[in-house]
C-alpha atoms as a PDB file:
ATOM      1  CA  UNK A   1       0.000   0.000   0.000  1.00  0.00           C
ATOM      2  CA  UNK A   2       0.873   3.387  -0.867  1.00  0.00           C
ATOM      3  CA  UNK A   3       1.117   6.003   1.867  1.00  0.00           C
ATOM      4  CA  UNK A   4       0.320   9.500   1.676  1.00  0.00           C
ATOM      5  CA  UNK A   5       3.612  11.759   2.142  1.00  0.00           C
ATOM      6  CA  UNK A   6       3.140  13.274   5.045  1.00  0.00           C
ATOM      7  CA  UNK A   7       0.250  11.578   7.004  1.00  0.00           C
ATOM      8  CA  UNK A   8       0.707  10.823  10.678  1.00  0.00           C
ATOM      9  CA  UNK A   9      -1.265   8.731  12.683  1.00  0.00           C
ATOM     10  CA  UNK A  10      -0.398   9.461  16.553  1.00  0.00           C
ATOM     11  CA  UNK A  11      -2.132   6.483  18.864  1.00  0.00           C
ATOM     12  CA  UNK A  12      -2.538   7.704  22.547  1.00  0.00           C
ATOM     13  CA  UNK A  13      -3.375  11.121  23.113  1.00  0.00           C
ATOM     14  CA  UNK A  14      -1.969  11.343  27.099  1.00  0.00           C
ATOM     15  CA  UNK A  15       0.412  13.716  27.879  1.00  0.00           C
ATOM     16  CA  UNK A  16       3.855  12.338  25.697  1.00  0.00           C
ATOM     17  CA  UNK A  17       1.247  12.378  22.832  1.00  0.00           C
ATOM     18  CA  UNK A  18      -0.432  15.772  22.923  1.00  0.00           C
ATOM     19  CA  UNK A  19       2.823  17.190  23.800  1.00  0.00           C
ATOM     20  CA  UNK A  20       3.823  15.372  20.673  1.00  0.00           C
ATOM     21  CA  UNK A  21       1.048  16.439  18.471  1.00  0.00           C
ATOM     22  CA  UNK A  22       1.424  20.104  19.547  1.00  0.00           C
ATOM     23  CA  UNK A  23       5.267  19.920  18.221  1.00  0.00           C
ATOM     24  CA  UNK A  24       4.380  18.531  15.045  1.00  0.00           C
ATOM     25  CA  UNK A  25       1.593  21.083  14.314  1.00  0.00           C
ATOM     26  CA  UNK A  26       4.128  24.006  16.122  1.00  0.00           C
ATOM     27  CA  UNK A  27       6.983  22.860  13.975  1.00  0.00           C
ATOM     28  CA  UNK A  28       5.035  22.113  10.679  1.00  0.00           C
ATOM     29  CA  UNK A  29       6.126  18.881  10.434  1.00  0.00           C
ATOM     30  CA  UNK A  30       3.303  16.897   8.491  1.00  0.00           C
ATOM     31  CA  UNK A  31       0.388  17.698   6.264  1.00  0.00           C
ATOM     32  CA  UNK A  32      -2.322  15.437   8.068  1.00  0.00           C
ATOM     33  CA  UNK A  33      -2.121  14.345  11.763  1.00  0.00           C
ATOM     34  CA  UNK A  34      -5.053  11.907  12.882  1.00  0.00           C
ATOM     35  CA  UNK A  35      -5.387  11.289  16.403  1.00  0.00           C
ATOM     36  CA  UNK A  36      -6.678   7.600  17.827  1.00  0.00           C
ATOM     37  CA  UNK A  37      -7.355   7.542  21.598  1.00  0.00           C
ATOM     38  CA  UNK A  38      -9.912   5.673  23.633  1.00  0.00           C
ATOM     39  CA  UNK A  39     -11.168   8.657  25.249  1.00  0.00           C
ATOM     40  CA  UNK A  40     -12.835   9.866  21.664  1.00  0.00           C
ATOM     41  CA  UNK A  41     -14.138  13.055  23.984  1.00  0.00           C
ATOM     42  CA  UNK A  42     -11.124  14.048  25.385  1.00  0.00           C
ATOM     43  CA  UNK A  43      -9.136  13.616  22.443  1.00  0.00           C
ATOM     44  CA  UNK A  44     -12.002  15.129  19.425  1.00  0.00           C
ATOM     45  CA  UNK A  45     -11.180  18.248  22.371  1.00  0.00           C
ATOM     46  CA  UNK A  46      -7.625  18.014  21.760  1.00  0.00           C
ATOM     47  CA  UNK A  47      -8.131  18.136  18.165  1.00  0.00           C
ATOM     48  CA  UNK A  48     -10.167  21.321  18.186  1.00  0.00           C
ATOM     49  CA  UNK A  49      -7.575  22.693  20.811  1.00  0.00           C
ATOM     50  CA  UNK A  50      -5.041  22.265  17.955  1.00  0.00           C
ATOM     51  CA  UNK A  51      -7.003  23.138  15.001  1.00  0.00           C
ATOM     52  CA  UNK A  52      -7.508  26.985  16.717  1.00  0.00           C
ATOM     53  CA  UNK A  53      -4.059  27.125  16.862  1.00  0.00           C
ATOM     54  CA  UNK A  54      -3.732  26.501  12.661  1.00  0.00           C
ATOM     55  CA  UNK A  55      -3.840  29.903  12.033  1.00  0.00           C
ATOM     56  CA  UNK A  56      -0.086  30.540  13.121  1.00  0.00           C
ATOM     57  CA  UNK A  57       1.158  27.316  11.943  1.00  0.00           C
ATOM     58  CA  UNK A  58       3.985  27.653   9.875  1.00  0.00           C
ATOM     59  CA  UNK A  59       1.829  25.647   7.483  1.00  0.00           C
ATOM     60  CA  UNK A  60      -1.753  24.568   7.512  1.00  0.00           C
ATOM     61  CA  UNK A  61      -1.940  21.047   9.125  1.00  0.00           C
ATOM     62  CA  UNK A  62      -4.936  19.164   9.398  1.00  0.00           C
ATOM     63  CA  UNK A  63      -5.589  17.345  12.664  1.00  0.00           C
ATOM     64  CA  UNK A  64      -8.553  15.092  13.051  1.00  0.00           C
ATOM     65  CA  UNK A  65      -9.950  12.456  15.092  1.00  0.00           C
ATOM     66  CA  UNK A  66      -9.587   8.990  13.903  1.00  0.00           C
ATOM     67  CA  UNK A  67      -9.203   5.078  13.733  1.00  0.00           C
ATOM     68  CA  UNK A  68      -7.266   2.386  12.816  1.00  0.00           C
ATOM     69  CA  UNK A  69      -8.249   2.690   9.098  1.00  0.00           C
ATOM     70  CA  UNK A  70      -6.644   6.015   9.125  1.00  0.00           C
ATOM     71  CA  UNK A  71      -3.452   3.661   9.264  1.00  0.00           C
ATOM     72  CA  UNK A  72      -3.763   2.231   6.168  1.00  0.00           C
ATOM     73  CA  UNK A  73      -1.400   5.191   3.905  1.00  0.00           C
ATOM     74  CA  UNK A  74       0.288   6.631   7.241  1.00  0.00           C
ATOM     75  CA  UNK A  75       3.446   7.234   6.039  1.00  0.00           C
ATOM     76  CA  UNK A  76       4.198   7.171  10.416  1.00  0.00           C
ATOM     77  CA  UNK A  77       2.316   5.597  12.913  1.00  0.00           C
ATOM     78  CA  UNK A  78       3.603   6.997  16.321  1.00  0.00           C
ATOM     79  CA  UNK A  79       2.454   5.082  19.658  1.00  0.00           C
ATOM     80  CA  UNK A  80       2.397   6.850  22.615  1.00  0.00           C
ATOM     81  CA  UNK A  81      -0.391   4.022  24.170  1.00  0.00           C
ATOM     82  CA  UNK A  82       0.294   2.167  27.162  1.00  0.00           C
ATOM     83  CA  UNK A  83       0.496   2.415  31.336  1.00  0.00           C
ATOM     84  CA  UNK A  84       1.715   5.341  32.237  1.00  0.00           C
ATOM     85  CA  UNK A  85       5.100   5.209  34.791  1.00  0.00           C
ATOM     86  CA  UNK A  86       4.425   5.358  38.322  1.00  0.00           C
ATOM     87  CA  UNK A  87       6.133   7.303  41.313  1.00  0.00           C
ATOM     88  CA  UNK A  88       9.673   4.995  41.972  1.00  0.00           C
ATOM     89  CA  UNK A  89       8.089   2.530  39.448  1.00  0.00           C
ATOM     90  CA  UNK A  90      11.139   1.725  36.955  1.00  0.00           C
ATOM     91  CA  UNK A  91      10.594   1.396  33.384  1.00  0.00           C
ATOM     92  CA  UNK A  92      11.033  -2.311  32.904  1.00  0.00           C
ATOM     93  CA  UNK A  93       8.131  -2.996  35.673  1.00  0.00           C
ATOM     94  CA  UNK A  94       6.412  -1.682  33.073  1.00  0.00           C
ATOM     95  CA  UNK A  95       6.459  -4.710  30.372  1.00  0.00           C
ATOM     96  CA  UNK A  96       4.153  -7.294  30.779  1.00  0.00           C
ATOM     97  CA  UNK A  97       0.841  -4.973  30.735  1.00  0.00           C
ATOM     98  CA  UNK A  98       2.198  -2.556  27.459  1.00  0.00           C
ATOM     99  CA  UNK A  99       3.097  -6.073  25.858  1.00  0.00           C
ATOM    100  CA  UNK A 100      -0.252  -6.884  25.615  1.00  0.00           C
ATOM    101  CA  UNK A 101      -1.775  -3.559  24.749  1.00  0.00           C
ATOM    102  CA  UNK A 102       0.966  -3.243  21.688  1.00  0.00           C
ATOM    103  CA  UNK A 103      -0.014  -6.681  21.010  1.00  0.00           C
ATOM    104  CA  UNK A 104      -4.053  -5.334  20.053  1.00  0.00           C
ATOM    105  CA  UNK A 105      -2.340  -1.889  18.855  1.00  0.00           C
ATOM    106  CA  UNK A 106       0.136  -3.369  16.225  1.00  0.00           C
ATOM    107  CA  UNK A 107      -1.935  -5.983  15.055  1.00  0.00           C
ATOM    108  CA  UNK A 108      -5.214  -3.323  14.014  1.00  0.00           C
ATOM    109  CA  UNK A 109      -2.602  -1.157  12.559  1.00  0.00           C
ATOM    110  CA  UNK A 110      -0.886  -4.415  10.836  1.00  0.00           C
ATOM    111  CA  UNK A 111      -4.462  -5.358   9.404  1.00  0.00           C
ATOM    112  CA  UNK A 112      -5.132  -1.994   7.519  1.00  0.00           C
ATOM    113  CA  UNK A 113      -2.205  -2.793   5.203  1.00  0.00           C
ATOM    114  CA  UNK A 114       0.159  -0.644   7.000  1.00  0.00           C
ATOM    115  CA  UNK A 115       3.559  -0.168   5.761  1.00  0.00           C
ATOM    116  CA  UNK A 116       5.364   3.170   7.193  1.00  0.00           C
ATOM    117  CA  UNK A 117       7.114   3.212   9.563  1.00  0.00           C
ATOM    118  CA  UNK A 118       6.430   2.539  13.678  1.00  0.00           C
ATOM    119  CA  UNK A 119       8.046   5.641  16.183  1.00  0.00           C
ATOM    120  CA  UNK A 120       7.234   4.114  19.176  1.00  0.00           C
ATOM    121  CA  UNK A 121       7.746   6.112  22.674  1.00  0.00           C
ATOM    122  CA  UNK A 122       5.862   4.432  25.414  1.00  0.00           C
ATOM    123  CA  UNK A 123       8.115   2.567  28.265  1.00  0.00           C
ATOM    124  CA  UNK A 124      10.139   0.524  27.833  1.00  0.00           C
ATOM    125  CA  UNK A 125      10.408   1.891  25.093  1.00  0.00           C
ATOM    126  CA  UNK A 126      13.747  -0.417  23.505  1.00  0.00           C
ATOM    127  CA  UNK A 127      11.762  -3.660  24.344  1.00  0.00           C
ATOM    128  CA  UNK A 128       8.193  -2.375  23.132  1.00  0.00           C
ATOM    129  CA  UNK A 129       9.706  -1.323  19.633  1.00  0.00           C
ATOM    130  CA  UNK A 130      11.187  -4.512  19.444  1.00  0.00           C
ATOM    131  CA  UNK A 131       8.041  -6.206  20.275  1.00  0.00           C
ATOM    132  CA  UNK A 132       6.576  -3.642  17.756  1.00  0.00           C
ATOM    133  CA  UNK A 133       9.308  -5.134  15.203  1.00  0.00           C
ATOM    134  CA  UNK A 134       8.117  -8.615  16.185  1.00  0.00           C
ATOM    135  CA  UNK A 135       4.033  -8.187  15.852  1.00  0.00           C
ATOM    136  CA  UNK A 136       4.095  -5.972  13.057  1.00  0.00           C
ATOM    137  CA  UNK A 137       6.266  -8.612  10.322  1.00  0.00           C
ATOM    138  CA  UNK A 138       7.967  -5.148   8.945  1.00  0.00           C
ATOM    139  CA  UNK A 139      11.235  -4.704   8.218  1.00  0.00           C
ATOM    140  CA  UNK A 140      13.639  -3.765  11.792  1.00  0.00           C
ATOM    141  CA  UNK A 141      14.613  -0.178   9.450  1.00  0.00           C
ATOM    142  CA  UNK A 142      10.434   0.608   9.763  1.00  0.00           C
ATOM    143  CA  UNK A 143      10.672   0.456  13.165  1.00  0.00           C
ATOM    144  CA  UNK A 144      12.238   3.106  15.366  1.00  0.00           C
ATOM    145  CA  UNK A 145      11.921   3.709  19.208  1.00  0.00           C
ATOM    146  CA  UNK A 146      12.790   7.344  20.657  1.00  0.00           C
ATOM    147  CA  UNK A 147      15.485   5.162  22.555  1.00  0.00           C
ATOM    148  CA  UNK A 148      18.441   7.526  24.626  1.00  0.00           C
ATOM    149  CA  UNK A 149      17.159  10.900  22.280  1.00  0.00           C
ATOM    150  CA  UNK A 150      15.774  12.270  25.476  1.00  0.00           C
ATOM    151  CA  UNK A 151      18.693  11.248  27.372  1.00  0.00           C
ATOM    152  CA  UNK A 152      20.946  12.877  25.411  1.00  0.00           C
ATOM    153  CA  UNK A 153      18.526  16.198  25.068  1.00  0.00           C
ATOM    154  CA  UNK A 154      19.292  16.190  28.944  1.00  0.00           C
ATOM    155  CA  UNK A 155      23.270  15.316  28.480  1.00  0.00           C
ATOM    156  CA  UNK A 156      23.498  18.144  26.489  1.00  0.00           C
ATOM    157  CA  UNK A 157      21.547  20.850  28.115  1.00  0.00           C
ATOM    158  CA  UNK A 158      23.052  19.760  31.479  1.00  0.00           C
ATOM    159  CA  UNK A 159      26.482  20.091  29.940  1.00  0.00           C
ATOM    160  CA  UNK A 160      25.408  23.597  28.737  1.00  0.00           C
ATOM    161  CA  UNK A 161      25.027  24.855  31.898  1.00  0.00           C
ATOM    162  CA  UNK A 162      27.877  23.539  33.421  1.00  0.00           C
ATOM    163  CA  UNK A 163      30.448  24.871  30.797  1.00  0.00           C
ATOM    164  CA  UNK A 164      28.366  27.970  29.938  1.00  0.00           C
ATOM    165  CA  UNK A 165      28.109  26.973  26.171  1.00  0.00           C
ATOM    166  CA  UNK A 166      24.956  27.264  23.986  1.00  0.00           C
ATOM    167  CA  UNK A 167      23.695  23.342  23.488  1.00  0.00           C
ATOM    168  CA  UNK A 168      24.167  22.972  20.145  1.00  0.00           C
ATOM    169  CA  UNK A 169      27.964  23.363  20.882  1.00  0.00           C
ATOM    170  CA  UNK A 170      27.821  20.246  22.904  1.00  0.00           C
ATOM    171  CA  UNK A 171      28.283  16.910  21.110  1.00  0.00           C
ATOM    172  CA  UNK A 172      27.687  13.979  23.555  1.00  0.00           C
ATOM    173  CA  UNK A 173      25.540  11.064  23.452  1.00  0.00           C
ATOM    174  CA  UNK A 174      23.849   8.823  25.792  1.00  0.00           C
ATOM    175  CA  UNK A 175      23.479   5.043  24.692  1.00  0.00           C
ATOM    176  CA  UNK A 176      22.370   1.986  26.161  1.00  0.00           C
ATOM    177  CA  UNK A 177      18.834   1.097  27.791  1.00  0.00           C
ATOM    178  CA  UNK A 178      16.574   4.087  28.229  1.00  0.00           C
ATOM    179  CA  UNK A 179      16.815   3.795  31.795  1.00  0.00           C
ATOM    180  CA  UNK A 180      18.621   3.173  34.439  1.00  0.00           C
ATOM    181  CA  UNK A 181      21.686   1.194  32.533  1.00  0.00           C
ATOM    182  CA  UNK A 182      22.182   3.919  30.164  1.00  0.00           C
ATOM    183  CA  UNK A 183      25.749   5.410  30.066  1.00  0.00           C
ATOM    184  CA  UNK A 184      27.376   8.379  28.561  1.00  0.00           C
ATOM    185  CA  UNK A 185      29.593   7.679  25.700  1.00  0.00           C
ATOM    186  CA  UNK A 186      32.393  10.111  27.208  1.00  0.00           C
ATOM    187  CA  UNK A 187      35.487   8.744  24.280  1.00  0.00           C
ATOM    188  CA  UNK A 188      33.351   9.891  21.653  1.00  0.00           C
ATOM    189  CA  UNK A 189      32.241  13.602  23.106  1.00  0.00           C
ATOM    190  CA  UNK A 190      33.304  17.084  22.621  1.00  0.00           C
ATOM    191  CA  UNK A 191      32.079  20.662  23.889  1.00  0.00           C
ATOM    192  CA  UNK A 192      32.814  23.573  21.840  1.00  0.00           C
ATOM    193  CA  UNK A 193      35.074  21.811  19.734  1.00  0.00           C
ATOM    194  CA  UNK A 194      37.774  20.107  22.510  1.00  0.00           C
ATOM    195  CA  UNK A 195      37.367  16.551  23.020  1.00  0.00           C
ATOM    196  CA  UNK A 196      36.207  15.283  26.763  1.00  0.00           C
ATOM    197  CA  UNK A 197      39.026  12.463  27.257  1.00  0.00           C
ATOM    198  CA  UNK A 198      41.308  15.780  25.958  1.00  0.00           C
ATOM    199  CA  UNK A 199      39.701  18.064  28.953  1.00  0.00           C
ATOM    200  CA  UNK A 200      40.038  15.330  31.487  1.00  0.00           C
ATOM    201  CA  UNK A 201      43.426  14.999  30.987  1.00  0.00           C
ATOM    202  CA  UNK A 202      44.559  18.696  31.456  1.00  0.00           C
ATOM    203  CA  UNK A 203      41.889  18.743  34.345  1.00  0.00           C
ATOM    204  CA  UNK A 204      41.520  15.364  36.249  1.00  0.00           C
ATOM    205  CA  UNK A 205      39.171  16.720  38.547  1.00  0.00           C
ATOM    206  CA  UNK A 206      36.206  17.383  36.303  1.00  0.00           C
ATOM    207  CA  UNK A 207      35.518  12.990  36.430  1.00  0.00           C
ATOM    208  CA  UNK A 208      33.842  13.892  39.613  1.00  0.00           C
ATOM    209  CA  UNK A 209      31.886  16.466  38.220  1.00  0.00           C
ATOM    210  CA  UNK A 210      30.969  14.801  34.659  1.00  0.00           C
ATOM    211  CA  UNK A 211      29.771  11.861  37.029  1.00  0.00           C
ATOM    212  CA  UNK A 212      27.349  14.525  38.546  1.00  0.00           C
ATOM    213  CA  UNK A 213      26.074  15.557  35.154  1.00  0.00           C
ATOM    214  CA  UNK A 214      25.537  11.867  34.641  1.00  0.00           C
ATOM    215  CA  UNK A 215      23.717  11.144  37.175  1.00  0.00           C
ATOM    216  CA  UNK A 216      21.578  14.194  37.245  1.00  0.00           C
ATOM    217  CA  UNK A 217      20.740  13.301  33.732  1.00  0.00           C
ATOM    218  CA  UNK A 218      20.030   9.648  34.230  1.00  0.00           C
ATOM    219  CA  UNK A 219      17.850  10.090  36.659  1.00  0.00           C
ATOM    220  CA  UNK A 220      15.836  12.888  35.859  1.00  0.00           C
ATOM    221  CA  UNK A 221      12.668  11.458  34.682  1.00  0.00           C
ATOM    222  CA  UNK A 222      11.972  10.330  38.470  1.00  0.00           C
ATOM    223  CA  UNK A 223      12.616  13.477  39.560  1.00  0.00           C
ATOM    224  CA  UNK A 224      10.193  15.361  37.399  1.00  0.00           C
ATOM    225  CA  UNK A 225       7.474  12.105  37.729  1.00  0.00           C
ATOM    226  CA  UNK A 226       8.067  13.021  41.329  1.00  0.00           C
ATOM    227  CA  UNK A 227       6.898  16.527  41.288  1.00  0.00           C
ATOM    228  CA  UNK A 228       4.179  16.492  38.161  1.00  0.00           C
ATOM    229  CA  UNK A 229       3.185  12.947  37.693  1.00  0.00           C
ATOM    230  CA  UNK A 230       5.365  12.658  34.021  1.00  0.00           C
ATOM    231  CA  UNK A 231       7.003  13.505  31.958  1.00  0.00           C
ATOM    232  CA  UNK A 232       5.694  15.257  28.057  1.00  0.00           C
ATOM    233  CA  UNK A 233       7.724  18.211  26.766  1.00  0.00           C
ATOM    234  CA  UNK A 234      11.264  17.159  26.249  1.00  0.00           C
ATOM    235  CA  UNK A 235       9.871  13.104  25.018  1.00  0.00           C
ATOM    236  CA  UNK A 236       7.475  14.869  22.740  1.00  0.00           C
ATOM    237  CA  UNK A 237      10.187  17.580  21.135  1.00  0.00           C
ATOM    238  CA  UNK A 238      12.441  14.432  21.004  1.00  0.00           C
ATOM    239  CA  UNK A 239       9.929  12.524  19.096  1.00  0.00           C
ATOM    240  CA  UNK A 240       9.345  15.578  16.567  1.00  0.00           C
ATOM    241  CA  UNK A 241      13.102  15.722  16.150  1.00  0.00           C
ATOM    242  CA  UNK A 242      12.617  12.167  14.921  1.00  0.00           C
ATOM    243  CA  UNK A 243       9.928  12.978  13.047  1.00  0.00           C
ATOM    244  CA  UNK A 244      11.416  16.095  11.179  1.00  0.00           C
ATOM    245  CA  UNK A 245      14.586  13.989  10.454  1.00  0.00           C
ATOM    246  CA  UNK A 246      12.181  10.753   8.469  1.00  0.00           C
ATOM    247  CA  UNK A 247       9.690  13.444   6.710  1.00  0.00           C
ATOM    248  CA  UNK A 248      12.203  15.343   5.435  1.00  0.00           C
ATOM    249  CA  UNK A 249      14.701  12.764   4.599  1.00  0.00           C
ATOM    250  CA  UNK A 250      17.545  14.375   6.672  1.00  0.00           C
ATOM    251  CA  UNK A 251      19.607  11.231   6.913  1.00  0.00           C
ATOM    252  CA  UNK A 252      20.806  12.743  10.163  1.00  0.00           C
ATOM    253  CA  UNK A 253      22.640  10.376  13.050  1.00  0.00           C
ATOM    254  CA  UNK A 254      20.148  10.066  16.555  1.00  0.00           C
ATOM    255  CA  UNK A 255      20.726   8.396  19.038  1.00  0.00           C
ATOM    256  CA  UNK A 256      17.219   6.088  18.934  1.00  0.00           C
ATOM    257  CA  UNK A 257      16.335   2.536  19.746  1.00  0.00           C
ATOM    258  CA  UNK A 258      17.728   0.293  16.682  1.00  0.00           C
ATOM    259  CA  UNK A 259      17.701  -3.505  15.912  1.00  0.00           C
ATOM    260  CA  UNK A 260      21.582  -4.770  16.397  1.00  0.00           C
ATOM    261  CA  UNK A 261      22.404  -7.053  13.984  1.00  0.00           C
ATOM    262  CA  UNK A 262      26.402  -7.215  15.101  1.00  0.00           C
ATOM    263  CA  UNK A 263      27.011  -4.236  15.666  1.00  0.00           C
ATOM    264  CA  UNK A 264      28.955  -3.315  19.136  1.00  0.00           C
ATOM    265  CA  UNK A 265      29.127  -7.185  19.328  1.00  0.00           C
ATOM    266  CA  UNK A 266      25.259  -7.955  19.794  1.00  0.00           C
ATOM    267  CA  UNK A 267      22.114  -8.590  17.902  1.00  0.00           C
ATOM    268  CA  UNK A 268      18.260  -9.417  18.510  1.00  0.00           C
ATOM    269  CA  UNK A 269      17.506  -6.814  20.437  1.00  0.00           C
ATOM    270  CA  UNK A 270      16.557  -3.050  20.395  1.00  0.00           C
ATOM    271  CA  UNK A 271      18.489  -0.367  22.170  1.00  0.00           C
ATOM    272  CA  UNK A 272      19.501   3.150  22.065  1.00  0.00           C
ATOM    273  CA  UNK A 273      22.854   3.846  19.622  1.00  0.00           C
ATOM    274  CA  UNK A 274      23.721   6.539  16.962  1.00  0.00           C
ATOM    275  CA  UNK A 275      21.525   5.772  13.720  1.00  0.00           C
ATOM    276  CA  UNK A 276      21.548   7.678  10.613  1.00  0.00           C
ATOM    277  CA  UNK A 277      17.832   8.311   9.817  1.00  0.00           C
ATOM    278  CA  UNK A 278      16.243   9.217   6.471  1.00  0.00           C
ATOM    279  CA  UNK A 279      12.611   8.640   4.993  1.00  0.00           C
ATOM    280  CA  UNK A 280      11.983   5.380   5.159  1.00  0.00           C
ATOM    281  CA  UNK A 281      13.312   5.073   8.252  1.00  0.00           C
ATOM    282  CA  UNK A 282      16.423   3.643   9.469  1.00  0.00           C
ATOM    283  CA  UNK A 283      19.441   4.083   7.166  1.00  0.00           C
ATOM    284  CA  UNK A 284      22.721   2.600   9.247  1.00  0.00           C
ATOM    285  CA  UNK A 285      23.438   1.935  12.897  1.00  0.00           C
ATOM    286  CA  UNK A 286      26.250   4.220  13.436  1.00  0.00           C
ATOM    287  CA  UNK A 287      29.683   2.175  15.566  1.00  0.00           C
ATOM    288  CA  UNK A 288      31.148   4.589  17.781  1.00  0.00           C
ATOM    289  CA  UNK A 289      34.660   3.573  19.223  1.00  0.00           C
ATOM    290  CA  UNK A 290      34.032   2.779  22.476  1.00  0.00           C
ATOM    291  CA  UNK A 291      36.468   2.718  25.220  1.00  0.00           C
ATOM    292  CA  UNK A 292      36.904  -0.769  27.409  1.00  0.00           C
ATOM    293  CA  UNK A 293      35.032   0.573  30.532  1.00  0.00           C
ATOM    294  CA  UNK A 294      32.130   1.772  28.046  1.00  0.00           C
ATOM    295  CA  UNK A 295      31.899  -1.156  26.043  1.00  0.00           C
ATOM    296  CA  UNK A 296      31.339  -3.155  29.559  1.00  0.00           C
ATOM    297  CA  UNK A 297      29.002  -0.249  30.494  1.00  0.00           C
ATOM    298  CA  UNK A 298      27.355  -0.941  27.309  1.00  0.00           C
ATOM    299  CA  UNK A 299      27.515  -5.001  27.293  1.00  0.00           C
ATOM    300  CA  UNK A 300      25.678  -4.484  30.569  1.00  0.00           C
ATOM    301  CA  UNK A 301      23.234  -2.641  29.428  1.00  0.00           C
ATOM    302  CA  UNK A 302      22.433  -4.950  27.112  1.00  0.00           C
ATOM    303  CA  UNK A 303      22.230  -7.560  29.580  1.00  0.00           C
ATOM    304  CA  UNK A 304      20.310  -5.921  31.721  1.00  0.00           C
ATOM    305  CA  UNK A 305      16.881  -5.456  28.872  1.00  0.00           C
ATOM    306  CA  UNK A 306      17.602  -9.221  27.747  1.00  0.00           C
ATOM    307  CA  UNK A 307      17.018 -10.464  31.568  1.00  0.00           C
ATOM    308  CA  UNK A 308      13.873  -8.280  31.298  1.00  0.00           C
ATOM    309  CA  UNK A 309      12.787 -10.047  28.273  1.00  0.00           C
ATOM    310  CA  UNK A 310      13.266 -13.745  28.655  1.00  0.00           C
ATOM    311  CA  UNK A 311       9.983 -13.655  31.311  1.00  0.00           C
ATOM    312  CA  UNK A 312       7.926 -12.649  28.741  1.00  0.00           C
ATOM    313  CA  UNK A 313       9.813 -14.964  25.868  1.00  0.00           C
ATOM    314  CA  UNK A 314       9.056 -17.676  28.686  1.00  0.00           C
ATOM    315  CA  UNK A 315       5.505 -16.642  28.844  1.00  0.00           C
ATOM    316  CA  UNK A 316       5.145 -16.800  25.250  1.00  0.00           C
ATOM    317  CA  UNK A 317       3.997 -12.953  25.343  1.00  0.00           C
ATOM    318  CA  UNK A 318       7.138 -12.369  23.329  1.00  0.00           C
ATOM    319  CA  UNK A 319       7.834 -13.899  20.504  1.00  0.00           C
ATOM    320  CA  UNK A 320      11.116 -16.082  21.147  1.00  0.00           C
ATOM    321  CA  UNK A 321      13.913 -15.865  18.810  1.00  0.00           C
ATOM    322  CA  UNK A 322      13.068 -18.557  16.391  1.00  0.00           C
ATOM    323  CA  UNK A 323      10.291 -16.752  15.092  1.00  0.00           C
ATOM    324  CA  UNK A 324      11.932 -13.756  13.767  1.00  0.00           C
ATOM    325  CA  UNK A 325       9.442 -12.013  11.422  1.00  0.00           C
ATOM    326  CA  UNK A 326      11.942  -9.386   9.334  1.00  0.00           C
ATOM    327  CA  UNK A 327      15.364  -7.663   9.544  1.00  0.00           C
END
């Protein structure tokens, strides 16, 4: 089938997605955006919420309310469905109840003839997209999770601050498990053009303080579902950067949930690494050099979402290896 250029279908209309939807319309980013939600009230609201913003749109952008047949010549289908995160609740005690609901989700998108490409955002987020890869039969480059974009948003504002630069002149990149395994890939960073590994050498006693900056970033999502309940803005500019890099064929490297196939010495499973993204989706997964302490870092990452997997392989809620469905 198909799809129309720039349709988007956006699937859960909570917070992540509205703050989503109001990024895409802000930023101009597609021609159609049909919203699918459960709560048809709240979300035909939403829609006329958006639609009276139109008028300073940098283009016209028509938002509707929907359902799955909208999905049919989607050239995206973004899910922001599931359970939300709780207060102290970590991502991966998330799985088994979003497994099923992606299960009903990807298989009524699956049926209208579907074939765009998945952005998936809900938690957690690198085993969902692969379960997304899984149910839907598509090709791993058609699906795409928002993986450590977020996290390295965060990196890289937190930097900012703390060297008094403007963002854009930071270049650093979190990978791993979006979540508590992810790690900062230090070898391969630079602010305002001088290397990390370079400024830790002439000043030994900034590893105290980039381990700060770590650790404020990698656990800010608690702090902020702590205080308001979740998180929306910076996932939902995140998953318009995403969006603005497939639409417009940008073939631009971000750092989002991927399907290893080999690469950094591991395959069959999704997680956050550098990928260059165009318009039908992923392009290459991008090798950075790691050092020997972030390679372990990164190996136990990995580790750490298969262990949350194999229950649900076990279970037979996740399809086990044998069955892979497309690469």
């Amino acid at each position: 089938m198909k799809y129309v250029d720039n349709k988007v279908v956006l699937i859960g209309t909570g917070a992540v997605g509205m703050a989503y939807a109001f990024a895409v319309v802000n930023q101009g980013l597609a021609d159609e955006l049909v919203l699918i939600d459960l709560n048809e009230r709240k979300s035909r609201a939403d829609v006329l919420d958006l639609n009276h913003g139109e008028a300073w749109a940098p283009h016209p952008v028509s938002v509707s309310f929907g359902d799955y047949s909208d999905c049919r010549d989607a050239a995206m289908v973004v899910i922001c469905a599931g359970v939300p995160q709780k207060p102290g609740q970590t991502r991966l005690e998330l799985l088994e109840t979003n497994l099923a609901i992606f299960k009903d989700i990807v298989g009524r998108v699956m049926d209208t003839g579907f074939d765009g490409i998945f952005l998936v955002a809900t938690n957690p987020v690198d085993i969902l997209t692969y379960a997304t890869w899984r149910f839907s039969g598509l090709p791993s480059a058609q699906v795409i999770g928002s993986g450590t974009t977020l996290d390295t948003a965060r990196l890289r504002f937190n930097l900012a601050q703390h060297f008094e630069v403007a963002t854009t002149n930071v270049h650093a990149t979190i990978i791993g498990e979006h979540g508590d395994s992810e790690l900062p890939a230090w070898s391969a960073a630079s602010i305002a053009g001088r290397s990390i590994t370079r400024r830790l050498a002439q000043h030994p006693e900034l590893h105290d303080e980039l381990d700060r900056i770590f650790a404020m970033t990698r656990d800010a999502a608690y702090d902020i579902i702590d205080a308001k309940g979740s998180t929306s803005y910076g996932v939902g500019m995140a998953l318009a950067r995403i969006t603005r890099a497939i639409m417009r064929n940008e073939k631009v490297t971000l750092p989002v949930s991927a399907l290893l196939q080999g690469e950094y010495g591991h395959e069959d499973l999704y997680i956050g690494v550098p990928t260059s993204i165009g318009r039908r989706g992923i392009r290459q997964i991008v090798e950075l050099d790691l050092d020997e302490s972030e390679q372990i870092a990164f190996d136990a990452s990995v580790a750490s979402l298969q262990t949350a997997m194999e229950p649900a392989r076990a279970a037979g809620i996740l399809p086990a290896r044998s069955e892979n469905t497309g690469s």
